[in-house]
C-alpha atoms as a PDB file:
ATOM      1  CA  UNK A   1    -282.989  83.226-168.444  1.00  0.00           C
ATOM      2  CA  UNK A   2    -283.967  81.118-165.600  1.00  0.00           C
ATOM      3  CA  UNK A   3    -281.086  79.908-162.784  1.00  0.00           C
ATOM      4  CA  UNK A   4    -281.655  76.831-161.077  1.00  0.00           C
ATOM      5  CA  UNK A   5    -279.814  76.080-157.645  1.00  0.00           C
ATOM      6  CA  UNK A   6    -279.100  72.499-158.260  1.00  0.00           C
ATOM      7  CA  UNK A   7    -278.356  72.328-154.407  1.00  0.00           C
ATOM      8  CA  UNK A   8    -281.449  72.255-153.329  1.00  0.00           C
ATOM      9  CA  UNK A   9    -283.385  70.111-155.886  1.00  0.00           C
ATOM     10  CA  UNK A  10    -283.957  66.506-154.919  1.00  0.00           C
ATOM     11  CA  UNK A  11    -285.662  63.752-156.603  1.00  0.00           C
ATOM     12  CA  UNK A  12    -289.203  63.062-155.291  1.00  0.00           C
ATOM     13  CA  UNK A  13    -288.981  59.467-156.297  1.00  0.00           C
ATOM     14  CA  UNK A  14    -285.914  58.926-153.600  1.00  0.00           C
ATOM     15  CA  UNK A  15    -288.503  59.980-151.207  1.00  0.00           C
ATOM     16  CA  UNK A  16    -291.467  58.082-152.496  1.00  0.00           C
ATOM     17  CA  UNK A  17    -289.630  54.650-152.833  1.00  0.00           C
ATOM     18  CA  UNK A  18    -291.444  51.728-150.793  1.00  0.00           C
ATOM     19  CA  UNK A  19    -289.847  47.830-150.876  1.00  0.00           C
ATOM     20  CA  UNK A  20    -292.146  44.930-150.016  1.00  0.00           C
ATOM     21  CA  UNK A  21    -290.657  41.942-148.529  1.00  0.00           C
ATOM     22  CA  UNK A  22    -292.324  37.996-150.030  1.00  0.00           C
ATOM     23  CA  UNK A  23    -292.423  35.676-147.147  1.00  0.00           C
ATOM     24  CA  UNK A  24    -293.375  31.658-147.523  1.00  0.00           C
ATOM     25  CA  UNK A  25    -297.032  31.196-147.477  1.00  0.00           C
ATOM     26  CA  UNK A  26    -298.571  28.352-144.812  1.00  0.00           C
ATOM     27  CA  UNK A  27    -298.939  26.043-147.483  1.00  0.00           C
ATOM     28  CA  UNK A  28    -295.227  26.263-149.256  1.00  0.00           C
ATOM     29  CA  UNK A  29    -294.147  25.792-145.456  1.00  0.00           C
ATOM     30  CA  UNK A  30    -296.331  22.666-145.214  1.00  0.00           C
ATOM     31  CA  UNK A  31    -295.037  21.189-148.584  1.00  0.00           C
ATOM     32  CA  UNK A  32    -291.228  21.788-147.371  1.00  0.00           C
ATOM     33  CA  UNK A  33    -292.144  20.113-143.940  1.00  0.00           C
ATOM     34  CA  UNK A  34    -293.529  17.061-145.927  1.00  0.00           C
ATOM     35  CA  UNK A  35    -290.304  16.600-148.477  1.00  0.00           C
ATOM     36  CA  UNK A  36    -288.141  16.848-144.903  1.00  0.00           C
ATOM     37  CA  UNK A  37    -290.179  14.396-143.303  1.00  0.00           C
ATOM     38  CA  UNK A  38    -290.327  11.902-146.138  1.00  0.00           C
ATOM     39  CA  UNK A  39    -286.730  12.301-146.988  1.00  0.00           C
ATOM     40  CA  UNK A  40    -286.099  11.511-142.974  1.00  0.00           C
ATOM     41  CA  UNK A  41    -288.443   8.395-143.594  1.00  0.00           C
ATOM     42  CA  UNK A  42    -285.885   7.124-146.540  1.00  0.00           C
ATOM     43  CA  UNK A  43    -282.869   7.702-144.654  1.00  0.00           C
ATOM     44  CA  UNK A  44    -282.940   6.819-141.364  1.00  0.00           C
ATOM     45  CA  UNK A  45    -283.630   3.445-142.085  1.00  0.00           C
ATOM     46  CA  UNK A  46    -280.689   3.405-144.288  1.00  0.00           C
ATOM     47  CA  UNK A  47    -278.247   5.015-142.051  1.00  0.00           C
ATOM     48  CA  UNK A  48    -279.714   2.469-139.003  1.00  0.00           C
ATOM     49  CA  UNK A  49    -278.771  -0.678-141.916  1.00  0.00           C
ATOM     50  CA  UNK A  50    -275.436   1.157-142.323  1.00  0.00           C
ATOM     51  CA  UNK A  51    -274.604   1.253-138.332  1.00  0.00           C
ATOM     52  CA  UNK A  52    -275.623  -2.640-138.357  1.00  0.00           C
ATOM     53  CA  UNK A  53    -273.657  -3.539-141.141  1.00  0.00           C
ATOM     54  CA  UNK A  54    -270.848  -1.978-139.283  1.00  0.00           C
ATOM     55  CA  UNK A  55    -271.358  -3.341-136.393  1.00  0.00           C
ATOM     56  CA  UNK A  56    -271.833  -6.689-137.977  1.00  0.00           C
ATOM     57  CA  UNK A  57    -268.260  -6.744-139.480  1.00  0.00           C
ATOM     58  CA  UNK A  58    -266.614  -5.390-136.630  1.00  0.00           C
ATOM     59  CA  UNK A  59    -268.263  -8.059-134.379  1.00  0.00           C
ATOM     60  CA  UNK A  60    -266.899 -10.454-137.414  1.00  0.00           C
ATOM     61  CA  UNK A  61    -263.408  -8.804-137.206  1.00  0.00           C
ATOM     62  CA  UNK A  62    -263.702  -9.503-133.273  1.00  0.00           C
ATOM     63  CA  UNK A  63    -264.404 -13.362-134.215  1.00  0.00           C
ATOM     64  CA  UNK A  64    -261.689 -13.817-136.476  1.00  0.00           C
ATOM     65  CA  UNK A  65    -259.273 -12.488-133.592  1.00  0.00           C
ATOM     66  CA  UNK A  66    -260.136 -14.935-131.139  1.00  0.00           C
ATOM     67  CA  UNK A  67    -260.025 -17.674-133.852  1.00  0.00           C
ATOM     68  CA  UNK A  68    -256.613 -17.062-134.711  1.00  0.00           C
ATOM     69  CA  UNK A  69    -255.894 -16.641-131.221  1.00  0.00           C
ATOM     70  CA  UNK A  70    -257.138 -19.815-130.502  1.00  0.00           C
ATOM     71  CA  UNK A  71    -254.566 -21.168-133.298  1.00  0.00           C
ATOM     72  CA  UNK A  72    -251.746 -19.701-131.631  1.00  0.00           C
ATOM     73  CA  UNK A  73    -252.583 -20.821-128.360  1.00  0.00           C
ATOM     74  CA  UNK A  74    -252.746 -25.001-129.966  1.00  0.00           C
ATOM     75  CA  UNK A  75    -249.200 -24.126-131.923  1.00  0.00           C
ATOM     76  CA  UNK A  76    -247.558 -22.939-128.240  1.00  0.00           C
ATOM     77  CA  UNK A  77    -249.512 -25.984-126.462  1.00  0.00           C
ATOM     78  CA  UNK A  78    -248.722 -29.131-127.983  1.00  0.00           C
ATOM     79  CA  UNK A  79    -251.729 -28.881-130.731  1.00  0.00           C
ATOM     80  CA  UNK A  80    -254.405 -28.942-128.341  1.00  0.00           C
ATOM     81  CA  UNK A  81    -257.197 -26.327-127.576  1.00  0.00           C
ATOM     82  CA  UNK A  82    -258.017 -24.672-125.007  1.00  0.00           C
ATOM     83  CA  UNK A  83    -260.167 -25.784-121.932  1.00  0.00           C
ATOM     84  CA  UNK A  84    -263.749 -24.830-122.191  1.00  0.00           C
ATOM     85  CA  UNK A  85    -263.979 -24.722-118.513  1.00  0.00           C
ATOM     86  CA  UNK A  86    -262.361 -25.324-115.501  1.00  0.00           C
ATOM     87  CA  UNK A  87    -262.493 -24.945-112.204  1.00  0.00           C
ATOM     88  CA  UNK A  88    -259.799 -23.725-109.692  1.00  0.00           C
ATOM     89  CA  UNK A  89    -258.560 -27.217-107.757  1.00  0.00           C
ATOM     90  CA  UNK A  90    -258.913 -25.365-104.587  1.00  0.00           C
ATOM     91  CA  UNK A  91    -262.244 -24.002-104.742  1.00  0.00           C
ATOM     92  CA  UNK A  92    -265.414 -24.029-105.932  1.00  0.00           C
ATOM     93  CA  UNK A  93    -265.497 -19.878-106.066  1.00  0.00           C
ATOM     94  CA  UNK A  94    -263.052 -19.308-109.111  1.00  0.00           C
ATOM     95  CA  UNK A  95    -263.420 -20.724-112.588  1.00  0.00           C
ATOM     96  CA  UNK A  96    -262.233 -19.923-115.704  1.00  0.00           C
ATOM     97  CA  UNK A  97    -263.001 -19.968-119.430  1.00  0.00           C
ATOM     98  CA  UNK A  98    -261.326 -20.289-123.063  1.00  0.00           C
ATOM     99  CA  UNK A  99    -261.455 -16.649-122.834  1.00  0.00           C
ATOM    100  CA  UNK A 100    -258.676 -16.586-120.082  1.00  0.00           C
ATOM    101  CA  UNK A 101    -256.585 -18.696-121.652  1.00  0.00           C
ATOM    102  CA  UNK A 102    -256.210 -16.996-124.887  1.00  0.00           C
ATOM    103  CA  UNK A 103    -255.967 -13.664-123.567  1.00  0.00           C
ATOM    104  CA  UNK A 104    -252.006 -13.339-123.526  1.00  0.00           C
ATOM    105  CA  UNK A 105    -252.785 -13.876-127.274  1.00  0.00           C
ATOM    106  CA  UNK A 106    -255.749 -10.966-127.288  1.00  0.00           C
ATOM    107  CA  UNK A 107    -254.211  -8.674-124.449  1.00  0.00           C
ATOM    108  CA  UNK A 108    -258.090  -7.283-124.460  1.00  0.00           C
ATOM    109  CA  UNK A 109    -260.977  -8.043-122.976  1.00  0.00           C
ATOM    110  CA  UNK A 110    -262.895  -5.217-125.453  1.00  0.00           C
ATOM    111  CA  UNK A 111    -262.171  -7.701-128.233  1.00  0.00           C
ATOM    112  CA  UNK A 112    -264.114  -9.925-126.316  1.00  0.00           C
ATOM    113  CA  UNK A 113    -267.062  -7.680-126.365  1.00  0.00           C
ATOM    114  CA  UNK A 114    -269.711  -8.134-129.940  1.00  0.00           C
ATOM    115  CA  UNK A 115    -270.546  -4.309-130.767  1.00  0.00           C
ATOM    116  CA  UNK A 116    -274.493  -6.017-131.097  1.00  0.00           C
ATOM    117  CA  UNK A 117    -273.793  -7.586-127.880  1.00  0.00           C
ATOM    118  CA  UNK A 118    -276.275  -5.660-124.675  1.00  0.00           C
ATOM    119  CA  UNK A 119    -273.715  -7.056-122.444  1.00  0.00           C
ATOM    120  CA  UNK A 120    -270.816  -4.797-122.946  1.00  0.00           C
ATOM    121  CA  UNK A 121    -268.944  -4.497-119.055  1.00  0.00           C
ATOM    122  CA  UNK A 122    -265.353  -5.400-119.878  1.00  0.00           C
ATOM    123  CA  UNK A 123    -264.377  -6.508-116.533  1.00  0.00           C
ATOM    124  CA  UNK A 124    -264.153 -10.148-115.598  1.00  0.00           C
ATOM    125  CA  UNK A 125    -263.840 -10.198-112.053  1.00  0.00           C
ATOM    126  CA  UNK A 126    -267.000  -8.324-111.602  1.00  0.00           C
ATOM    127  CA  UNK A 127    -269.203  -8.956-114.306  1.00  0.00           C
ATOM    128  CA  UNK A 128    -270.188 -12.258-116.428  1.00  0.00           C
ATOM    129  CA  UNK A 129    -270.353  -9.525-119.063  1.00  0.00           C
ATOM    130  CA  UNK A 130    -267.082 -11.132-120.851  1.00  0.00           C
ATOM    131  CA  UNK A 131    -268.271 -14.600-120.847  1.00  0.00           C
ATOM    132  CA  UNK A 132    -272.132 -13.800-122.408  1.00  0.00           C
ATOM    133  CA  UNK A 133    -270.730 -12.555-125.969  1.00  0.00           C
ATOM    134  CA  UNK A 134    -268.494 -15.424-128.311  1.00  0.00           C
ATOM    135  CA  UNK A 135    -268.485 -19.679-127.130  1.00  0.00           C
ATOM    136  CA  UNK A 136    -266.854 -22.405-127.898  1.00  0.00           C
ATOM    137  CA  UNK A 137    -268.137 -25.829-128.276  1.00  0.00           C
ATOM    138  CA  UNK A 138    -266.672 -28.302-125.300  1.00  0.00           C
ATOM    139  CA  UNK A 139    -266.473 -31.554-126.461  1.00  0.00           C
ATOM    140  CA  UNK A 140    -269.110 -34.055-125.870  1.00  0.00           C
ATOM    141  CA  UNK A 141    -267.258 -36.297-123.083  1.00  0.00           C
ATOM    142  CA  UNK A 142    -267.327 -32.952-120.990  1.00  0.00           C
ATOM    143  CA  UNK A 143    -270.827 -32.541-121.320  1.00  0.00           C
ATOM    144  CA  UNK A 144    -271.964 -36.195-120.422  1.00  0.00           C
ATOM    145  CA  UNK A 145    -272.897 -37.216-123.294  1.00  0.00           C
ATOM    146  CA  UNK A 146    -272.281 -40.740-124.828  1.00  0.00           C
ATOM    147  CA  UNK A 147    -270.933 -40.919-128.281  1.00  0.00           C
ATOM    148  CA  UNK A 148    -271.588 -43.855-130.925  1.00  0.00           C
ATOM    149  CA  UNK A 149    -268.083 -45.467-132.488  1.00  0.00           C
ATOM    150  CA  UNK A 150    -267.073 -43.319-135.257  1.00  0.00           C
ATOM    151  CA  UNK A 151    -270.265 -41.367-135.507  1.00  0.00           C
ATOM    152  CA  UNK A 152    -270.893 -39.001-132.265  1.00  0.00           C
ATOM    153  CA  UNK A 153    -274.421 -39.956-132.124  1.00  0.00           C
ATOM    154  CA  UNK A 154    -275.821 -38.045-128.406  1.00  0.00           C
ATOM    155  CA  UNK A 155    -277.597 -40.245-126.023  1.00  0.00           C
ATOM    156  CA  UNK A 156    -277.940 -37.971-123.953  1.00  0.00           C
ATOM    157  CA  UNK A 157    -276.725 -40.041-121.357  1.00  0.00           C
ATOM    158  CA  UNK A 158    -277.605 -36.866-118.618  1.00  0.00           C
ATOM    159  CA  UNK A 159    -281.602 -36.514-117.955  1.00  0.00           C
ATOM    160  CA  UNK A 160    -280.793 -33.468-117.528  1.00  0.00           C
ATOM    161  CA  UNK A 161    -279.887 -32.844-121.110  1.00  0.00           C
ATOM    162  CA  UNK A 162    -282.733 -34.975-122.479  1.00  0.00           C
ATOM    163  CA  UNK A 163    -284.747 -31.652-122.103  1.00  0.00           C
ATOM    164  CA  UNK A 164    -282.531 -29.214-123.838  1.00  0.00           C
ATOM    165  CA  UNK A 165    -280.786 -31.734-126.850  1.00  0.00           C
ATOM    166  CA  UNK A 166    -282.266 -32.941-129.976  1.00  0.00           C
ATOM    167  CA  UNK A 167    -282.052 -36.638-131.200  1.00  0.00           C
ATOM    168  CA  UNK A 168    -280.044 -38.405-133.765  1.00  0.00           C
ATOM    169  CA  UNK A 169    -277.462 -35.329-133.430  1.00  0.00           C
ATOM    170  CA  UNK A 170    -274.039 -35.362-134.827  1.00  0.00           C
ATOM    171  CA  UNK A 171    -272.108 -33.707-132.107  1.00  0.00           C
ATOM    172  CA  UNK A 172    -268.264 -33.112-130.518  1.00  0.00           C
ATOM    173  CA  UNK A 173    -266.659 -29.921-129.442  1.00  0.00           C
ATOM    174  CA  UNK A 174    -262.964 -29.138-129.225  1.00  0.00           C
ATOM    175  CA  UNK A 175    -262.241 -27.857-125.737  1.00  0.00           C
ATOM    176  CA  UNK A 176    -262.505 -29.837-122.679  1.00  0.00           C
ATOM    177  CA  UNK A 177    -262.784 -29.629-119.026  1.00  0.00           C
ATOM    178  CA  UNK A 178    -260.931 -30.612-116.053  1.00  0.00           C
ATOM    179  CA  UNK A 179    -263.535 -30.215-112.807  1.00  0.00           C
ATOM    180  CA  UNK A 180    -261.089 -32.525-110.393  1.00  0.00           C
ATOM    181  CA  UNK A 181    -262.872 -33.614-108.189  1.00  0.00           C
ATOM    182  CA  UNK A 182    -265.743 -30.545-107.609  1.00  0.00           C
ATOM    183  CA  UNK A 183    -268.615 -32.574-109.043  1.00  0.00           C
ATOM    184  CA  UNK A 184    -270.430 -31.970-112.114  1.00  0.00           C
ATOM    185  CA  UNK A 185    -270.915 -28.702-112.350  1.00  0.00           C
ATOM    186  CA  UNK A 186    -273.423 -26.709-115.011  1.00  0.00           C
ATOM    187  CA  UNK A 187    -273.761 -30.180-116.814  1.00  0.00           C
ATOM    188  CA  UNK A 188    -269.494 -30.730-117.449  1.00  0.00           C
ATOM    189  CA  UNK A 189    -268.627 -33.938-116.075  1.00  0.00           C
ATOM    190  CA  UNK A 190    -266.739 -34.758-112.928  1.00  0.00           C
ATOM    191  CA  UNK A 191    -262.722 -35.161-113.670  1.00  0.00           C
ATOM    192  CA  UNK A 192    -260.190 -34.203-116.408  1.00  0.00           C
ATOM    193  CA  UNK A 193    -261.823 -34.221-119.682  1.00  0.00           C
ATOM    194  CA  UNK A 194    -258.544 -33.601-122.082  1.00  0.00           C
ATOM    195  CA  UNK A 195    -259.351 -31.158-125.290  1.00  0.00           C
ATOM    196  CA  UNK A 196    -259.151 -32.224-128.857  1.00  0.00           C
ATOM    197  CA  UNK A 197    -255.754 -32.165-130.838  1.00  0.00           C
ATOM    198  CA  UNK A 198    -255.391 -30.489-133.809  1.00  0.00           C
ATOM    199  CA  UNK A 199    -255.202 -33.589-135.759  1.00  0.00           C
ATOM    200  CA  UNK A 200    -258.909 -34.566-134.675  1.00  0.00           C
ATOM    201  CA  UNK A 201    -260.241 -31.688-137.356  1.00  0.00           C
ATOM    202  CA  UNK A 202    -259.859 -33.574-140.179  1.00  0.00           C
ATOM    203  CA  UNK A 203    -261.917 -30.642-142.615  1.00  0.00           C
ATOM    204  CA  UNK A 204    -261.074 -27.476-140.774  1.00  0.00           C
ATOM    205  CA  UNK A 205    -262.369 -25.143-143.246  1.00  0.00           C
ATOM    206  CA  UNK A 206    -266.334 -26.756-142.451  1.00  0.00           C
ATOM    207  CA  UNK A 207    -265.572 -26.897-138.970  1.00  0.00           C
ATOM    208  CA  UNK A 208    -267.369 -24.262-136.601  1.00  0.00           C
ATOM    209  CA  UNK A 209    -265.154 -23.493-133.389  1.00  0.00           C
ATOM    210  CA  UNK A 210    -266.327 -20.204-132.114  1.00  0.00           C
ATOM    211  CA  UNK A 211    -269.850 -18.236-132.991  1.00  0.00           C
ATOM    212  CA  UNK A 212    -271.417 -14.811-131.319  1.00  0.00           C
ATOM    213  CA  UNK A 213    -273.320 -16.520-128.397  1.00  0.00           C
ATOM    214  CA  UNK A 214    -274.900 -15.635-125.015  1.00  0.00           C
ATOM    215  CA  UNK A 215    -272.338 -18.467-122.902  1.00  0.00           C
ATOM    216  CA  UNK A 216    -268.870 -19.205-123.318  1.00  0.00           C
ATOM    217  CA  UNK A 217    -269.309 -22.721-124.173  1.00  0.00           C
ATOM    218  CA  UNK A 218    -272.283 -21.584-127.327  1.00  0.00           C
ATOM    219  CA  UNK A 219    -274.531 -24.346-126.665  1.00  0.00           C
ATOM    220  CA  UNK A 220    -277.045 -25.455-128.901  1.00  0.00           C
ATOM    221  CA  UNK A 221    -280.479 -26.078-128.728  1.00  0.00           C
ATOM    222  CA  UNK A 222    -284.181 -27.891-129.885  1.00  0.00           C
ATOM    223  CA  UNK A 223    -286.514 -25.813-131.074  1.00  0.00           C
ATOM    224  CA  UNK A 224    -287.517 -26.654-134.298  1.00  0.00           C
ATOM    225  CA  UNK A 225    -285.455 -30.156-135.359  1.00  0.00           C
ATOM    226  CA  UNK A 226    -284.620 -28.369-138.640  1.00  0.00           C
ATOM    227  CA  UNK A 227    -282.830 -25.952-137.087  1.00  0.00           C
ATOM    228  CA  UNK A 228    -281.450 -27.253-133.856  1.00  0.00           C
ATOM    229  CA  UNK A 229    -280.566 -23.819-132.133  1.00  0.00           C
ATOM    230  CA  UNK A 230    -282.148 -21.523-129.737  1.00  0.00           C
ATOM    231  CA  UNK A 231    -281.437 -22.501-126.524  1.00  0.00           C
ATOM    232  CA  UNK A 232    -282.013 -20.313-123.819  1.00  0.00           C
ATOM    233  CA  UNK A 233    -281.022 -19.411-120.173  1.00  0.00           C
ATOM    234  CA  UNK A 234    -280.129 -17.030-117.555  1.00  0.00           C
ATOM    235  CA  UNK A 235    -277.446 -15.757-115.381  1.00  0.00           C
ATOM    236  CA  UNK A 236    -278.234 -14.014-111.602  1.00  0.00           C
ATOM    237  CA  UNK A 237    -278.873 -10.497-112.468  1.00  0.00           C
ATOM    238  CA  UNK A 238    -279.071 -11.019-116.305  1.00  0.00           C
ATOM    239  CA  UNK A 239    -281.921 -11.189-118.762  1.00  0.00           C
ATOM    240  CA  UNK A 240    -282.729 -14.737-120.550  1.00  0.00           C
ATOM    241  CA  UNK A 241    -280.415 -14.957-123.328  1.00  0.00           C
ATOM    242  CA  UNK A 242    -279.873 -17.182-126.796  1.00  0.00           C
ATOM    243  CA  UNK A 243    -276.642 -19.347-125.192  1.00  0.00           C
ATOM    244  CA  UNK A 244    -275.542 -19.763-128.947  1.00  0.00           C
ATOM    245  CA  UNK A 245    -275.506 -19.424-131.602  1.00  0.00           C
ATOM    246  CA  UNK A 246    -277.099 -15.877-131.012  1.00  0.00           C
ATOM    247  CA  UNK A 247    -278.581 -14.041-134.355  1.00  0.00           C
ATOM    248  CA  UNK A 248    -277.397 -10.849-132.751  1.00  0.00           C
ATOM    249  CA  UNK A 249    -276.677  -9.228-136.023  1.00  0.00           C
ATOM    250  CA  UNK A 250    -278.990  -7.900-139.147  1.00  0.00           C
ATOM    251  CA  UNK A 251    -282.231  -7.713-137.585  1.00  0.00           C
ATOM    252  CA  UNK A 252    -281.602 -10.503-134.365  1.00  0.00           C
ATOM    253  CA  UNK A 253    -280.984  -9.860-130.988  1.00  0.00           C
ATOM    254  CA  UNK A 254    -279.448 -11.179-127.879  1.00  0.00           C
ATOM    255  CA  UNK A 255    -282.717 -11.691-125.482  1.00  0.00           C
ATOM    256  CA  UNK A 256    -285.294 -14.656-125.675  1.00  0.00           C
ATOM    257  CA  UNK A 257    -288.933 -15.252-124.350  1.00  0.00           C
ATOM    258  CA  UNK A 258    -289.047 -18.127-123.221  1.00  0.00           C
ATOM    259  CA  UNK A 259    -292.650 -18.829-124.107  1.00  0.00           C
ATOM    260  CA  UNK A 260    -292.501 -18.084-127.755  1.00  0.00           C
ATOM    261  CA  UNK A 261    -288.393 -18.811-128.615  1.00  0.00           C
ATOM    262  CA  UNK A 262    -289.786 -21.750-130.654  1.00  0.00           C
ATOM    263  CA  UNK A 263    -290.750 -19.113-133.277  1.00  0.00           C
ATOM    264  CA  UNK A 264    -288.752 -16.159-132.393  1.00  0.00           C
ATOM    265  CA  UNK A 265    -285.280 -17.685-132.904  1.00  0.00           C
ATOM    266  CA  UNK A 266    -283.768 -16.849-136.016  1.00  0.00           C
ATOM    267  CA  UNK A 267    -284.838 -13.732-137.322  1.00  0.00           C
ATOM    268  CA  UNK A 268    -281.119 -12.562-137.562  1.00  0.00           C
ATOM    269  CA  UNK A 269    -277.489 -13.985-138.736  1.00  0.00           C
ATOM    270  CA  UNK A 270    -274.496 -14.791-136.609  1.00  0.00           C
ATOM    271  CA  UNK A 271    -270.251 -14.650-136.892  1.00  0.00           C
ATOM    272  CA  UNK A 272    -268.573 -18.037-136.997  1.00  0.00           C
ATOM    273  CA  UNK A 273    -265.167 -18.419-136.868  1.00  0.00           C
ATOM    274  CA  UNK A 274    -263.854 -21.950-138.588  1.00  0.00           C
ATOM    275  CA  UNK A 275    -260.787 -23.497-137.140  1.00  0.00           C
ATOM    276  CA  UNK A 276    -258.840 -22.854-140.549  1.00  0.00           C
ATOM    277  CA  UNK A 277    -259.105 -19.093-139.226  1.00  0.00           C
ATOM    278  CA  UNK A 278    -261.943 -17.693-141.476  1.00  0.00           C
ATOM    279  CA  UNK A 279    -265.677 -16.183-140.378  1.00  0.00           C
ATOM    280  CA  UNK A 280    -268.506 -16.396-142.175  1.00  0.00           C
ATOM    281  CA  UNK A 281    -271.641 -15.101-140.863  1.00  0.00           C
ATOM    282  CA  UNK A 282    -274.784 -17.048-141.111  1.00  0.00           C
ATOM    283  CA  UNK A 283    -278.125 -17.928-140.698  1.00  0.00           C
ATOM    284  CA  UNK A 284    -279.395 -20.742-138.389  1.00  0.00           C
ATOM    285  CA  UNK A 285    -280.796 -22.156-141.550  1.00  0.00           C
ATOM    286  CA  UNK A 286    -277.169 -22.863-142.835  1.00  0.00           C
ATOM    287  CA  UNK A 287    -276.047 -23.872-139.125  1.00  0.00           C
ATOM    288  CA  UNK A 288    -277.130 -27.757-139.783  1.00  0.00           C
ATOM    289  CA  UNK A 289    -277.112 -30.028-142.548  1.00  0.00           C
ATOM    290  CA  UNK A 290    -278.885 -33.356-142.909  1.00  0.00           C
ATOM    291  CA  UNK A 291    -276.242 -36.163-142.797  1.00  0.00           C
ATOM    292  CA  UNK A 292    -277.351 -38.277-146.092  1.00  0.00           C
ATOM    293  CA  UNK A 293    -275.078 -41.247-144.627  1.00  0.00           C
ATOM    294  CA  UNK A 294    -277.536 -41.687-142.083  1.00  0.00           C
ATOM    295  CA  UNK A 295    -280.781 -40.419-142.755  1.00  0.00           C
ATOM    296  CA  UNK A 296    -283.231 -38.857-140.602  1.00  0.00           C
ATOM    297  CA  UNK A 297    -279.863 -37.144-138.428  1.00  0.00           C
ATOM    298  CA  UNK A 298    -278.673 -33.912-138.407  1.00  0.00           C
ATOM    299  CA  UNK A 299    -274.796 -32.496-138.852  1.00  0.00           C
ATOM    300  CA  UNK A 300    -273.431 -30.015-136.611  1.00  0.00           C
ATOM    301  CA  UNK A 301    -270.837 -27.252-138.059  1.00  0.00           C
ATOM    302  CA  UNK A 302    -268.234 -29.800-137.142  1.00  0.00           C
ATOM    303  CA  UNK A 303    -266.617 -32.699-139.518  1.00  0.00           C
ATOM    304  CA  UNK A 304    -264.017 -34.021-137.740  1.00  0.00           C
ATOM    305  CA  UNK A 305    -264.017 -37.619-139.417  1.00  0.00           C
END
């Protein structure tokens, strides 16, 4: 009879075991790489639309504040909007804006700032920052112009406006200006130059009163007769800008060449607030309409007959 000593017996195959560990090969890393990178092609674009869009809508949400705003303000002041611009009787040095006088109705200059806007300093003493984002038609009395009985046909009684104004426009703002007795100053008229009532909008709900724009009054332009926009200018220490409307949002921006705005305006939409209180935003396309009552003219976002 054998004995075995089970103590000191031990497997050989324990002791012979050997793992061997797979790793990617160059080309499986390659593939993987390629997915990643297309994948990243897909998306990005989407997730830059989706940071537009909401920048878009909370510029829009921006507009609609200072419309309504703008309401309150003509229900606390006898029905009548704002001033565009004025100047302080004393000097020269100090001016103000629609913005000022609707902000105990904001209590924000932020709000005052378009998300798609490059001009983004809050501060109003310092910077022009405030003023270069939203506008607000002045009426056409302010401006110099002459208006035909009934119609508001420009004559662009100014020369200096005869460069920057198309023809045959149908044309008045809301808010006016009172410049004493300063001078004309950045084409408003010498003396007070009441605003519109709230009776003067006869269709409210077609009539534009404040858009994204590079100035606070959102003037209008000539390149291209069909659309009438794209006027451009500059502030001391600021780029050349779209005064208004500005087709800041969904693929626009704020900044213009001036040699080739004739073709570069448009590519992009803007926020207009209506003086019923709702925004739409827009294309410059959808900005004019040709007035079939007299043909060969062009209506501004404005009925007020």
């Amino acid at each position: 009879m054998h004995t075995w000593d089970v103590g000191t017996v031990t497997p050989q195959g324990n002791q012979m075991h050997n793992s061997k560990k797979s790793g990617f090969t160059l080309i499986e890393l390659l593939v993987v790489i390629a997915i990643i990178a297309i994948l990243a092609a897909i998306l990005f674009p989407v997730f830059a639309q989706a940071r537009e869009q909401a920048r878009k809508i909370s510029c829009a949400s921006n507009t609609k504040e200072l419309g309504l705003a703008v309401l309150m303000y003509v229900q606390d002041y006898d029905e009548s909007y704002p001033l565009n611009f004025t100047q302080d009787p004393t000097t020269a040095e100090y001016w103000f804006t629609w913005h000022d006088f609707i902000q105990p109705y904001v209590k924000s200059w932020q709000l005052i700032i378009c998300p798609d806007s490059e001009y983004k300093q809050t501060n109003p003493v310092q910077y022009l920052d405030p003023y270069m984002n939203y506008g607000m038609l002045p009426t056409a009395d302010a401006m110099t112009f002459a208006t035909g009985t009934g119609n508001y046909f420009l004559t662009r009684s100014s020369a200096w406006w005869q460069n920057y104004c198309p023809a045959n426009l149908q044309y008045d703002g809301l808010s006016g200006y009172n410049g004493g007795s300063q001078g004309t100053v950045l084409g408003y008229q010498t003396g007070n130059h009441p605003s519109k009532s709230l009776a003067a909008v006869a269709r409210p709900a077609e009539y534009g009163m404040i858009w994204d724009s590079g100035n606070w009054d959102g003037l209008h332009g000539v390149y291209g007769q069909q659309t009438g926009l794209g006027y451009c200018g500059g502030w001391v220490g600021y780029d050349y800008t779209y005064f208004g409307p500005i087709t800041r949002h969904t693929g626009g921006n704020n900044l213009c060449v001036v040699a080739t705005r004739a073709t570069d305006y448009g590519k992009g939409t803007f926020n207009v607030a209506f003086a019923d209180g709702h925004v739409k935003n827009m294309r410059p396309s959808q900005f004019f309409s040709q007035n079939t009552s007299v043909p060969g003219t062009l209506t501004y976002l404005w009925p007020n007959q």
